[in-house]
Structures are given as structure tokens and as C-alpha cells.
C-alpha atoms as a PDB file:
ATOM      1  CA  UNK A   1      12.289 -24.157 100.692  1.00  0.00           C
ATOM      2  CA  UNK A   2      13.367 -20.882  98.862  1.00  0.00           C
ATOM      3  CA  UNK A   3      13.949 -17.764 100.800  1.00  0.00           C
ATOM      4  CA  UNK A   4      12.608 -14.278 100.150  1.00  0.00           C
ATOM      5  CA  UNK A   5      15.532 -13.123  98.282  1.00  0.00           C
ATOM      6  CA  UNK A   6      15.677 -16.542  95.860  1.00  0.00           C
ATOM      7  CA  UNK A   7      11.653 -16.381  95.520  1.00  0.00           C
ATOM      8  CA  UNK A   8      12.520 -12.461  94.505  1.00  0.00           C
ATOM      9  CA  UNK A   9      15.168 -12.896  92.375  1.00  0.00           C
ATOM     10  CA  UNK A  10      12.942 -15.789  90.155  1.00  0.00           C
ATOM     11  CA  UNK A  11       9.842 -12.924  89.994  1.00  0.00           C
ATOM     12  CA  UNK A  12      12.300 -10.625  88.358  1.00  0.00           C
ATOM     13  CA  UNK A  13      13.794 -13.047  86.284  1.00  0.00           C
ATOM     14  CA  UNK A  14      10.432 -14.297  84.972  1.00  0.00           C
ATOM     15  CA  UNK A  15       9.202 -10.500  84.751  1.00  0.00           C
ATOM     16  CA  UNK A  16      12.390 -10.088  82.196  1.00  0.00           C
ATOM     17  CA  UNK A  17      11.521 -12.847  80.555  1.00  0.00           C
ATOM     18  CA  UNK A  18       8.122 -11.982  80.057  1.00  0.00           C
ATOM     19  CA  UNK A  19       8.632  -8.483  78.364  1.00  0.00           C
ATOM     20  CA  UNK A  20      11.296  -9.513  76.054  1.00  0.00           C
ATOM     21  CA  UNK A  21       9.111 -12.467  74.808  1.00  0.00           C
ATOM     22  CA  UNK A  22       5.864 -10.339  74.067  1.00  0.00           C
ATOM     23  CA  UNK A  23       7.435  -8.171  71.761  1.00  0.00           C
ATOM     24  CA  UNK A  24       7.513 -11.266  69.387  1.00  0.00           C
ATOM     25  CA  UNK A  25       4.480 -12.526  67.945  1.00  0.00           C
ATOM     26  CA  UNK A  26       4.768 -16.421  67.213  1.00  0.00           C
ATOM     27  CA  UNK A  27       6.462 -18.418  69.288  1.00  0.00           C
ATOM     28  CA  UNK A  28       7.226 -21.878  68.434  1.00  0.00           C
ATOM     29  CA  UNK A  29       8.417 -25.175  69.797  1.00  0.00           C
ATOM     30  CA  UNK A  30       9.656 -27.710  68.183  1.00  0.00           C
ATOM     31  CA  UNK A  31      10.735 -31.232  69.862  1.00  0.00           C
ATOM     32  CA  UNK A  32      10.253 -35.029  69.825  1.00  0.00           C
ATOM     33  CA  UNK A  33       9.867 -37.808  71.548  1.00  0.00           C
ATOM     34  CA  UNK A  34      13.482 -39.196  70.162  1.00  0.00           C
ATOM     35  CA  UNK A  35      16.924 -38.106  68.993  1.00  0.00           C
ATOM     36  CA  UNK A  36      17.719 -38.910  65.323  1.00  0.00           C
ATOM     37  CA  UNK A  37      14.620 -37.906  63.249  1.00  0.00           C
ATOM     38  CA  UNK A  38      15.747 -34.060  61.666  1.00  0.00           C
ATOM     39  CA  UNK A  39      14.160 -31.934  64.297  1.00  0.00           C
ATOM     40  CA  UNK A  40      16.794 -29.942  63.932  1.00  0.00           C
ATOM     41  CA  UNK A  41      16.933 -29.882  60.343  1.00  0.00           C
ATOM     42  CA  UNK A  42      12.858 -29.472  60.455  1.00  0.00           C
ATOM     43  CA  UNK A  43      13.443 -26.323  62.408  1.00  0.00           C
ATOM     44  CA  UNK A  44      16.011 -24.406  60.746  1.00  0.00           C
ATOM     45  CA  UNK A  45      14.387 -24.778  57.593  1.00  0.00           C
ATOM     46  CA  UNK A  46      11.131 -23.485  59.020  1.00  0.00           C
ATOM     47  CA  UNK A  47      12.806 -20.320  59.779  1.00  0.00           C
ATOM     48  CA  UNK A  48      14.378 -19.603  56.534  1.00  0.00           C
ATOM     49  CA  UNK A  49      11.586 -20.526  54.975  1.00  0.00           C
ATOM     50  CA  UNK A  50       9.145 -18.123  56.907  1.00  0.00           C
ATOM     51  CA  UNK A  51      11.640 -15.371  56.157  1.00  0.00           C
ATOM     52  CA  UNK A  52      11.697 -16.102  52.728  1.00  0.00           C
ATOM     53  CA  UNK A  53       7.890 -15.461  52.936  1.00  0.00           C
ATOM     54  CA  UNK A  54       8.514 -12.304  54.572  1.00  0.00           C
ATOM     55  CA  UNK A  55       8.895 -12.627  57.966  1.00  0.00           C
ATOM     56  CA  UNK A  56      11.135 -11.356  61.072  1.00  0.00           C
ATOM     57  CA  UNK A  57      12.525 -15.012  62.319  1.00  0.00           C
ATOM     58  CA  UNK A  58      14.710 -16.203  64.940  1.00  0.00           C
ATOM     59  CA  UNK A  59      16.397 -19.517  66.261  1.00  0.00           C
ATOM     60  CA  UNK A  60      16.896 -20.685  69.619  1.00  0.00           C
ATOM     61  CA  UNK A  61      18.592 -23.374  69.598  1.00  0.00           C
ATOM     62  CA  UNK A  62      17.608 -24.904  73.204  1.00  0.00           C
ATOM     63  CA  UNK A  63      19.256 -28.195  72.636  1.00  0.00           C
ATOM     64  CA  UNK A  64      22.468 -26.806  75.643  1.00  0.00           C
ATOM     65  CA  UNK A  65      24.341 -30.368  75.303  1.00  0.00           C
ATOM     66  CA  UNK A  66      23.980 -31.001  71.485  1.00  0.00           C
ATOM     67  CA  UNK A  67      23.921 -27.802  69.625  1.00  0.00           C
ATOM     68  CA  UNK A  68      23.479 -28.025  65.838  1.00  0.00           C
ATOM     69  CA  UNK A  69      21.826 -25.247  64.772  1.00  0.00           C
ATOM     70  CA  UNK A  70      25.315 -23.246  63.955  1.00  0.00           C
ATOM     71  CA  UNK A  71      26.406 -26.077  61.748  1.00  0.00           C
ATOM     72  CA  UNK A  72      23.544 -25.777  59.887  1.00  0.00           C
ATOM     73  CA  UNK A  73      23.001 -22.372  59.291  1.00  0.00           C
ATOM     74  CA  UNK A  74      27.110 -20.989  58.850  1.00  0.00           C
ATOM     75  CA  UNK A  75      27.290 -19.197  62.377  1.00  0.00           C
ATOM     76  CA  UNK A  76      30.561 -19.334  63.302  1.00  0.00           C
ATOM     77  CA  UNK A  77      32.472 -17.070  65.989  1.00  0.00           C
ATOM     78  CA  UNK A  78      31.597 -16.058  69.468  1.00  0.00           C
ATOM     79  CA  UNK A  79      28.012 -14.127  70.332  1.00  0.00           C
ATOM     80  CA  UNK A  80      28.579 -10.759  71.606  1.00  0.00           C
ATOM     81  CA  UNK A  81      26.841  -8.461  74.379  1.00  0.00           C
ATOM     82  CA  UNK A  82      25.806  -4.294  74.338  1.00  0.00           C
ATOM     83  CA  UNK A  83      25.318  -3.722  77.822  1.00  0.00           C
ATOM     84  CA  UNK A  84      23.287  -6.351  79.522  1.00  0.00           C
ATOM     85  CA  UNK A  85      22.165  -8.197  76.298  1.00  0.00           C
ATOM     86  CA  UNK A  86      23.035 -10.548  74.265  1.00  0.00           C
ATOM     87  CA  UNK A  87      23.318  -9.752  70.528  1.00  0.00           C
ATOM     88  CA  UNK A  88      21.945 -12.583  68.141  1.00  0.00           C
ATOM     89  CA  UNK A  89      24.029 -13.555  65.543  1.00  0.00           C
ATOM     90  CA  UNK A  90      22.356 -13.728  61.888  1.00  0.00           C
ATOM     91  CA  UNK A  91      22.499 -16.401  59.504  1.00  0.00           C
ATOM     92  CA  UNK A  92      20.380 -14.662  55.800  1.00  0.00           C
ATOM     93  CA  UNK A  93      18.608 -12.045  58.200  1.00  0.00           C
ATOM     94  CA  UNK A  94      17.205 -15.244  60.609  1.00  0.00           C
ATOM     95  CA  UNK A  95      18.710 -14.403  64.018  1.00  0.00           C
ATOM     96  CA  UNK A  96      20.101 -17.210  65.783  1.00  0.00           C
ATOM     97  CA  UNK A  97      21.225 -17.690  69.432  1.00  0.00           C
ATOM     98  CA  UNK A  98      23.092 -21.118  70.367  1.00  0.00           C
ATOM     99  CA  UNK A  99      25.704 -22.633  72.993  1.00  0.00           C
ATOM    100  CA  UNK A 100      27.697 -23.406  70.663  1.00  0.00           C
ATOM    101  CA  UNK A 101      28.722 -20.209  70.301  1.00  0.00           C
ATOM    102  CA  UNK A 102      29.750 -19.494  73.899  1.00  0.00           C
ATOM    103  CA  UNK A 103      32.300 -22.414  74.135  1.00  0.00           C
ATOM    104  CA  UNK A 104      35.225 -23.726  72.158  1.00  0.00           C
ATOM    105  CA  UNK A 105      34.832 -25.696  69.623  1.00  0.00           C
ATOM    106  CA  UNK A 106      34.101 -29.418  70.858  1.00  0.00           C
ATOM    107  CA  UNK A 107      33.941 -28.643  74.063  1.00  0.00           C
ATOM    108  CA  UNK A 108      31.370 -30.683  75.873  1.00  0.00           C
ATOM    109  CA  UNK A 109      28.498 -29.481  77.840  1.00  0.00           C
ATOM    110  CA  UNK A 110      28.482 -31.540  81.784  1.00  0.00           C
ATOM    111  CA  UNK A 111      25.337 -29.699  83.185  1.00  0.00           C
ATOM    112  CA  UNK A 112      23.172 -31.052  85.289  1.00  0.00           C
ATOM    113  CA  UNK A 113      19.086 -29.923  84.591  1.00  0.00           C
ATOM    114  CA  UNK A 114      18.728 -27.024  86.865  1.00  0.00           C
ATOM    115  CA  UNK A 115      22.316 -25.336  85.142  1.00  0.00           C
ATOM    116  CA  UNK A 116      20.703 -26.154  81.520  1.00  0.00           C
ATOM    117  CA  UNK A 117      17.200 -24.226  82.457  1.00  0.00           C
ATOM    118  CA  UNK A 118      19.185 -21.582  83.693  1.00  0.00           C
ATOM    119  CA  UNK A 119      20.904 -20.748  80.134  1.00  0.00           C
ATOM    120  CA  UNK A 120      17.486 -21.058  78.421  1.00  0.00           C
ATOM    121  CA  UNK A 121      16.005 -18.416  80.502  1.00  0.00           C
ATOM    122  CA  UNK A 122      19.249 -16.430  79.748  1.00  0.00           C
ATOM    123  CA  UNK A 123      18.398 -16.863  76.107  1.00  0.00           C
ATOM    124  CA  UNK A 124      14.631 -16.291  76.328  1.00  0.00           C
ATOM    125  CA  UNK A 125      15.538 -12.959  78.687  1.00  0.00           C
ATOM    126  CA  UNK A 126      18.441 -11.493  78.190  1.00  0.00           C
ATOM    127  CA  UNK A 127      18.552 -11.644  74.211  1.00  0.00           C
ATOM    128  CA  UNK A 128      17.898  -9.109  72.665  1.00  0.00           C
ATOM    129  CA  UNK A 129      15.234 -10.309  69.759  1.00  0.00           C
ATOM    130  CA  UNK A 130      13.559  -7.477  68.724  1.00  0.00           C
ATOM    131  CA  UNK A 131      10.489  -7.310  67.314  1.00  0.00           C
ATOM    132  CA  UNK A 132      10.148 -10.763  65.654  1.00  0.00           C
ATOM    133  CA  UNK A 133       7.104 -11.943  63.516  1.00  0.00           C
ATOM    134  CA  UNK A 134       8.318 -15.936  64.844  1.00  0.00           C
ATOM    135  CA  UNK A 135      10.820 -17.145  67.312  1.00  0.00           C
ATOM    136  CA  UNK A 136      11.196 -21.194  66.514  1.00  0.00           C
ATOM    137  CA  UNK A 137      12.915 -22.978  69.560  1.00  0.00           C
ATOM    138  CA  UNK A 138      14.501 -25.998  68.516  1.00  0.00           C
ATOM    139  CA  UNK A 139      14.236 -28.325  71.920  1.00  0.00           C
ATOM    140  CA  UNK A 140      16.844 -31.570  72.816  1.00  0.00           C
ATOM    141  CA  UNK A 141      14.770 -34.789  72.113  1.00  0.00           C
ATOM    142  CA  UNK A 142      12.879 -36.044  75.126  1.00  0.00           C
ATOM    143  CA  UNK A 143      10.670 -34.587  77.631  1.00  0.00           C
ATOM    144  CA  UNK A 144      13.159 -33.673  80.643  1.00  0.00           C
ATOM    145  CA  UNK A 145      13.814 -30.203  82.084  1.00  0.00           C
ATOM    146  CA  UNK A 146      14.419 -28.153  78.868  1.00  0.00           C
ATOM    147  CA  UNK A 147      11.224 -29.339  77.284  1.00  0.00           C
ATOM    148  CA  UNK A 148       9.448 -27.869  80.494  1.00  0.00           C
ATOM    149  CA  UNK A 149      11.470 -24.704  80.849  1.00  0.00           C
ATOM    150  CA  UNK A 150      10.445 -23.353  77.707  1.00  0.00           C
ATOM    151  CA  UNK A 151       7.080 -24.711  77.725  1.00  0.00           C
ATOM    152  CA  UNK A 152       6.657 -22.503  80.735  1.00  0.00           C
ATOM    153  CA  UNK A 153       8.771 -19.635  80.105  1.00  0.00           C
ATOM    154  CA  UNK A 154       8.493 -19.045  76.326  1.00  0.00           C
ATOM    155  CA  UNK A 155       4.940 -19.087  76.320  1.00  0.00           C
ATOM    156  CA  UNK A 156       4.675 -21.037  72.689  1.00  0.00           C
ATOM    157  CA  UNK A 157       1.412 -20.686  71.042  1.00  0.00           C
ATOM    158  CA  UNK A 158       2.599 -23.503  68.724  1.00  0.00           C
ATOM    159  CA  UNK A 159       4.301 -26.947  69.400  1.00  0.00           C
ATOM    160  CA  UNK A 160       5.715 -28.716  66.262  1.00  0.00           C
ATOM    161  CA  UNK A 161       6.326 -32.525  67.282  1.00  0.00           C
ATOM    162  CA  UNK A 162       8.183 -34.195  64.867  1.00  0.00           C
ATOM    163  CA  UNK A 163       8.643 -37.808  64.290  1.00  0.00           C
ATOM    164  CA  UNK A 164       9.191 -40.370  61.201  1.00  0.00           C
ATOM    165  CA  UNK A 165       7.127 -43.046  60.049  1.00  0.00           C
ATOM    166  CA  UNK A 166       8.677 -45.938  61.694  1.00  0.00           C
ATOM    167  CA  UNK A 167       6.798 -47.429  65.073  1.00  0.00           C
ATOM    168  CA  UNK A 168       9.792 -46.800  67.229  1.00  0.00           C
ATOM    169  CA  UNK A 169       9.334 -43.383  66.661  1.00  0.00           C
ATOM    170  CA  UNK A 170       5.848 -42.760  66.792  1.00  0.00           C
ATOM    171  CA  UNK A 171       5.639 -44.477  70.518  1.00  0.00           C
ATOM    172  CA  UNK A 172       7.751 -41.595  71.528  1.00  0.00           C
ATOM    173  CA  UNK A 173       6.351 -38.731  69.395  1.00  0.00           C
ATOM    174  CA  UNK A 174       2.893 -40.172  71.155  1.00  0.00           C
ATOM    175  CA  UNK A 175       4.637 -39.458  74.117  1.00  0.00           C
ATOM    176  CA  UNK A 176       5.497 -35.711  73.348  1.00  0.00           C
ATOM    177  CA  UNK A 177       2.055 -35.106  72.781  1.00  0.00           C
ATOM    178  CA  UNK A 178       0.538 -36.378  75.631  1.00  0.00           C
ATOM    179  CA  UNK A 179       3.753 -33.565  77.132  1.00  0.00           C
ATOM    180  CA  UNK A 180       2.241 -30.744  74.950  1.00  0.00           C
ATOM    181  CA  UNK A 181      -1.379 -31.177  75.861  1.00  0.00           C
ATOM    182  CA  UNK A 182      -0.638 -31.221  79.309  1.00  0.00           C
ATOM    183  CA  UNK A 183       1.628 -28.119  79.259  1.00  0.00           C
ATOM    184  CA  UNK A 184      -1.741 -26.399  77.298  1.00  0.00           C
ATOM    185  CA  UNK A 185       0.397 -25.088  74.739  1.00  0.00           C
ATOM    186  CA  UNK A 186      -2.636 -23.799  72.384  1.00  0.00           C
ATOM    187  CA  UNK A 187      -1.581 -25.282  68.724  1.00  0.00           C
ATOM    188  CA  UNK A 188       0.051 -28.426  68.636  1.00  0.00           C
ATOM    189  CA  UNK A 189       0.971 -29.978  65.317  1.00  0.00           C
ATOM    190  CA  UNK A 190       2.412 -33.190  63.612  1.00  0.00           C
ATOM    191  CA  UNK A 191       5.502 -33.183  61.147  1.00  0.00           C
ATOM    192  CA  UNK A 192       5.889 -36.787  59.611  1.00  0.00           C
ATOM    193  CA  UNK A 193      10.148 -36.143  58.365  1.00  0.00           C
ATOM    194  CA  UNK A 194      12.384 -38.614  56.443  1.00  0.00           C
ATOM    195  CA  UNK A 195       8.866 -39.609  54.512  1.00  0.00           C
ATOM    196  CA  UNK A 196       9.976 -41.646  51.579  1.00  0.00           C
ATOM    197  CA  UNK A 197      12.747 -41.142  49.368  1.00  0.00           C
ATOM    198  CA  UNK A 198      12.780 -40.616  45.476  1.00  0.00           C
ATOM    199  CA  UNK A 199      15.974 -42.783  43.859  1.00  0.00           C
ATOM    200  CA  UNK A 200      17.597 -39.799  42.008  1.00  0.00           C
ATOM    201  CA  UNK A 201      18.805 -42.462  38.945  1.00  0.00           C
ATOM    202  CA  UNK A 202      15.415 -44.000  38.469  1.00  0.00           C
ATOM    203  CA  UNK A 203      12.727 -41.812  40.276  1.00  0.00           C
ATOM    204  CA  UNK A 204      10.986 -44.624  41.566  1.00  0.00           C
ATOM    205  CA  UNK A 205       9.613 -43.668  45.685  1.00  0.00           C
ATOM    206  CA  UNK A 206      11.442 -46.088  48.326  1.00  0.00           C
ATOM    207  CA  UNK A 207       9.730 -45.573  51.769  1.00  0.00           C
ATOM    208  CA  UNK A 208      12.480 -46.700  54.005  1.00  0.00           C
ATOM    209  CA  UNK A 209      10.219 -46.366  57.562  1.00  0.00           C
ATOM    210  CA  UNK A 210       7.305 -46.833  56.403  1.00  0.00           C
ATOM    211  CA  UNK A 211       4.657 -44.499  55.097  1.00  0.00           C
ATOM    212  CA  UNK A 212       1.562 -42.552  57.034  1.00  0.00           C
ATOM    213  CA  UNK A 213       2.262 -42.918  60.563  1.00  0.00           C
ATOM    214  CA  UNK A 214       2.207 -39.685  61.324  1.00  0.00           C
ATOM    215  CA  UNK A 215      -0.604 -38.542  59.415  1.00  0.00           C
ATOM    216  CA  UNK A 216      -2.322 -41.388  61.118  1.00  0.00           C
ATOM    217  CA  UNK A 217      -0.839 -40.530  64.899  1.00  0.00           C
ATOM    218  CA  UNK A 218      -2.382 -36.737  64.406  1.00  0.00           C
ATOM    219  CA  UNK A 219      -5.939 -37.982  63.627  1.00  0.00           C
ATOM    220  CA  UNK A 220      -5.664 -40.494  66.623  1.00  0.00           C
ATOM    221  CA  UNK A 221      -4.344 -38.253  68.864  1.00  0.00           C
ATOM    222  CA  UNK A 222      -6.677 -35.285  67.180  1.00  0.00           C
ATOM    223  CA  UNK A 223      -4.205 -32.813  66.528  1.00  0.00           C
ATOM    224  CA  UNK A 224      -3.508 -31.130  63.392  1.00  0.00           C
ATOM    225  CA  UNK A 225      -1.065 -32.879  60.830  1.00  0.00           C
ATOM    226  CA  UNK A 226       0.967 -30.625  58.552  1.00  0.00           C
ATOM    227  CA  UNK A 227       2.651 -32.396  56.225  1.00  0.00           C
ATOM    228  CA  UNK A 228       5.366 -35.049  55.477  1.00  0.00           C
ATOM    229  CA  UNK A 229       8.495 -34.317  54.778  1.00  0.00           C
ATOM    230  CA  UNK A 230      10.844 -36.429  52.273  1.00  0.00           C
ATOM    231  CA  UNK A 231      14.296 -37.500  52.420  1.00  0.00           C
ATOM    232  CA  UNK A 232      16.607 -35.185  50.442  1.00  0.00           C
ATOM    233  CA  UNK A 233      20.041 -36.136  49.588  1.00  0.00           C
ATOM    234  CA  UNK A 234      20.812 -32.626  48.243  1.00  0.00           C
ATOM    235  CA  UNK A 235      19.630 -31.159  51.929  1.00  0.00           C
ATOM    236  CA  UNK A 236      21.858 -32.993  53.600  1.00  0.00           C
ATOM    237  CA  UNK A 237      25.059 -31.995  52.009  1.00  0.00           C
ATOM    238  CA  UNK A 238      23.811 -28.520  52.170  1.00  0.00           C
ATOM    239  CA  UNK A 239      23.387 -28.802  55.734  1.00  0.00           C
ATOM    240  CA  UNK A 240      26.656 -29.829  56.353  1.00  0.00           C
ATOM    241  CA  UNK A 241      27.925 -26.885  54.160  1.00  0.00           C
ATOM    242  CA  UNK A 242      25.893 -24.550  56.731  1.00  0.00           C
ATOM    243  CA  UNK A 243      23.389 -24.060  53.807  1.00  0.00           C
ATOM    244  CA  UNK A 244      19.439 -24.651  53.474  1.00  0.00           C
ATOM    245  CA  UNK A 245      18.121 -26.520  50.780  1.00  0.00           C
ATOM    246  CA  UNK A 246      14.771 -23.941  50.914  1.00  0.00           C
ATOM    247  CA  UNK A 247      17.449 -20.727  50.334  1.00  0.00           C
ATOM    248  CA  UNK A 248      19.764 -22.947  47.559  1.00  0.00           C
ATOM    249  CA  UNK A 249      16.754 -25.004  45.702  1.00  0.00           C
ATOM    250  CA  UNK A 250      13.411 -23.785  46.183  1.00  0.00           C
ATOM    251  CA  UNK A 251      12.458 -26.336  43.380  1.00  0.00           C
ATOM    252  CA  UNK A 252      13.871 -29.119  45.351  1.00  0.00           C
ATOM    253  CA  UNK A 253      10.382 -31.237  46.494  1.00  0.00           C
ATOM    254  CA  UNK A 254      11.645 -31.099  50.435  1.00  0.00           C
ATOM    255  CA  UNK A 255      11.832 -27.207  49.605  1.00  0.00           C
ATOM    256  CA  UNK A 256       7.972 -27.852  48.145  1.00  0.00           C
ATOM    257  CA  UNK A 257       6.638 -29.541  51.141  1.00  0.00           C
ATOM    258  CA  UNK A 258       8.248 -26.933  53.553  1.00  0.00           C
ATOM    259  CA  UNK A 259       6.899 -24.248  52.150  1.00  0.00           C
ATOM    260  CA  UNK A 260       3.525 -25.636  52.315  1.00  0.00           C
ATOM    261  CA  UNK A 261       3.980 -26.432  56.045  1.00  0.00           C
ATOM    262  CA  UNK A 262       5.286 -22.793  55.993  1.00  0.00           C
ATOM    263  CA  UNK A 263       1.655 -21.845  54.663  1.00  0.00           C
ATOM    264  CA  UNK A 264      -0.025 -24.252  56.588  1.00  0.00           C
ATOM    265  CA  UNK A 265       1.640 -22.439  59.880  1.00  0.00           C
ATOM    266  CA  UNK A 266       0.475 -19.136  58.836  1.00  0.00           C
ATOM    267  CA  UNK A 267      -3.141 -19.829  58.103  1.00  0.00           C
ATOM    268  CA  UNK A 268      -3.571 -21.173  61.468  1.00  0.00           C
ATOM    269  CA  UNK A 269      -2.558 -17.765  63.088  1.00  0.00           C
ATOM    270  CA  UNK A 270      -4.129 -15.937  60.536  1.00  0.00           C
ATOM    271  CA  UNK A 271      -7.133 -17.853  61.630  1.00  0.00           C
ATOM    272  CA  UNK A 272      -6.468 -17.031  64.831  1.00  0.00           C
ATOM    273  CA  UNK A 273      -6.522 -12.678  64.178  1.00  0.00           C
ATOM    274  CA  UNK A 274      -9.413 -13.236  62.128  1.00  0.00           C
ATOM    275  CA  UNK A 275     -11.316 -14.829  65.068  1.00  0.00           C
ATOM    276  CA  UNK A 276     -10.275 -12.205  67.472  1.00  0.00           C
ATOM    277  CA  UNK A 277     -11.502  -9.288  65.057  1.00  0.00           C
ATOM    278  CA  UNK A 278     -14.891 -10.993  64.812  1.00  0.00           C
END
């Protein structure tokens, strides 16, 4: 049983939390019932390619034991503090906020649950954000403590589940919806990745899982699809560069299909305002 102190010390902590978090409009989540199908990848090119349609974006890379996000957007060096906050570092004017930037380099992280909650309400409180238009958390796979530490904490209007086409995935992406439903997270949303691959010597479409599981998961489960996202050689050595194939080759068609899931994003909260003004 807490004492009065500990049951204190949480209503300040979730108070701090609360009033850094409202001053940014969107918040996002983005997880899956699996490791291994580009959430990662899914999220940080959601960011840059929200900025890129004029928006005030942000990181948080919520995955404590496996960070990635760094890797894939440049960030190197050590985050810094002013006072009490932490200072986000910036990757092409997205802000970004990740453990792997408080540790040396392949260091590994041996926390138990409770210790990993603990950073992510450091990250959701004592950063200091600013006044963001979206703040995309990229979550471990799973649904363990993380998953409902920022579902509670972060207040996300939005989940983004992603998943590929195979069956092995979409038994666990089934899973992380059932999670996001009963956390009542507001909007929560399909992303079918790794969707097919075009042979860059012939052009001919190879669909190496499969093809229109998750389009056909989101109508099952009734919750909104938003596209499918192909496999992109090109992406992936930019990624390892710390580069985004939306920033380097908006041609590209994974760049395409992001951007339209980019669109897709913002007409639902548009939706949203208009609703509210009516």
C-alpha cells in the first residue's frame, strides 16, 4: 500500500505531466503486436513527413531497451538539460528525445518494468516540447508496461498499430487492438508495412507476406485502415545512413504512400475541429 508521501509525490508527477503534454496538440502512438515489422521506421517517417507538410513534430522514442530512433534520424551525442528540463535534440527541425542518448554507446538497458515507466514519464514531463502541432511516440513491440504507461500518461488521441501482411503478424496486431480499445484511446488506425515489393530490374510486384491483411484486419476489427506501405530498398540504406527516404526522395512510391497516410492523419483531426465548431 503507498503512503501519503508516495501517493503525493505520483499526483505531482502526473500534474507535470499533464501540463507539459497539453501544450501539444496531437499526440500519437504507435506500436504492434510484434518486433520486426518497421514500426520504427513507420514512425520516424511520419514525423518528417508531417513536418514537411508544415508541422511542429516530435519523437519519443519509448522503446527504453531497444532504441532506434537516433540511428535513424542522425542524432548523435548526449541530450542536455536548462534547469530542470530536458532539451530535445533535433534531427531537420523534428525534435527527438531517446535513451540512447543518455548511455554509451552499446550499452544495454537491464530494467525491470516499473524503472522503464519511470523514464517515460521523465520524457513525457520533464521535456521540454514546446508547443508541438504532433508528438509521435514510437512504443517497444508488445503490450507490457510501456504500452500502458503512455497509454495513460500521454493521453494519445491517436494509436497507429502497425503490422505486415503475413498471419503471424496479424494475430498479434489483433492483439494490440483489442489493447487500444480497451485503453479508449479515441482514433485507432491500421498501417499494413513491408506491403509488396517492386523488383527494381524488372518492375514486376513480388508480395513476399502476402497481400491485404491488414486492410482486411481494420474492416474486421472496424477501425480505420490508412494505407499500405511497400518495401523500399532505397529506405533502408537511407535509414542506416540516419536519413529518411520522405526528406531524400519524395518521388520514391514508399515516400507516395506516406504522405498520403500523412493526409489521411490530418483529415481525421481536421474532422475532428470541424465537428467541435459545429
Amino acid at each position: 500500500m503507498l503512503t501519503e508521501k508516495q501517493k503525493k509525490q505520483i499526483e505531482l508527477e502526473n500534474k507535470k505531466i499533464a501540463d507539459n503534454i497539453h501544450h501539444i496538440k496531437h499526440r500519437i502512438v504507435v506500436f504492434s503486436g510484434k518486433g520486426g515489422v518497421g514500426k520504427t521506421t513507420v514512425s520516424v517517417n511520419l514525423a518528417y513527413g508531417l513536418h514537411l507538410h508544415g508541422n511542429k513534430t516530435g519523437i519519443l522514442d519509448a522503446d527504453v531497451t531497444g532504441p532506434d530512433v537516433p540511428k535513424m534520424t542522425g542524432i548523435q551525442g548526449e541530450l542536455h538539460t536548462d534547469g530542470n528540463k530536458i532539451i530535445p535534440q533535433e534531427s531537420r527541425e523534428v525534435k527527438v528525445v531517446s535513451m540512447a542518448n543518455l548511455l554509451p554507446p552499446d550499452q544495454a538497458v537491464i530494467w525491470r518494468g516499473p524503472l522503464r515507466s519511470k523514464m517515460l514519464n521523465q520524457f513525457l514531463g520533464d521535456v521540454e516540447w514546446g508547443n508541438l502541432d504532433y508528438l509521435i511516440a514510437d512504443l517497444p513491440p508488445g503490450t507490457g508496461d510501456e504500452i500502458l504507461t503512455m497509454a495513460q500518461n500521454m493521453e494519445p488521441d491517436m494509436a497507429i498499430i502497425v503490422t505486415t501482411p503475413q498471419e503471424l503478424s496479424l494475430i498479434d496486431s489483433a492483439r494490440a487492438i483489442s489493447m487500444a480499445k480497451k485503453m479508449n484511446i479515441p482514433k485507432i488506425t491500421l498501417i499494413e508495412n513491408m506491403s509488396g515489393l517492386i523488383c527494381p530490374k524488372c518492375g514486376h510486384r513480388i508480395e513476399l507476406f502476402g497481400i491485404g491483411g491488414g486492410k482486411n484486419q481494420a474492416e474486421e476489427m472496424n477501425i480505420a485502415f490508412l494505407g499500405a506501405i511497400p518495401i523500399n530498398l532505397e529506405a533502408r540504406k537511407l535509414a542506416d545512413e540516419g536519413k529518411s527516404i520522405v526528406i531524400e526522395n519524395e518521388e520514391a512510391d514508399i515516400s507516395v504512400t506516406i504522405f498520403h497516410i500523412v493526409k489521411e492523419i490530418e483529415n481525421m483531426f481536421n474532422e475532428n475541429i470541424k465537428a467541435s465548431m459545429s
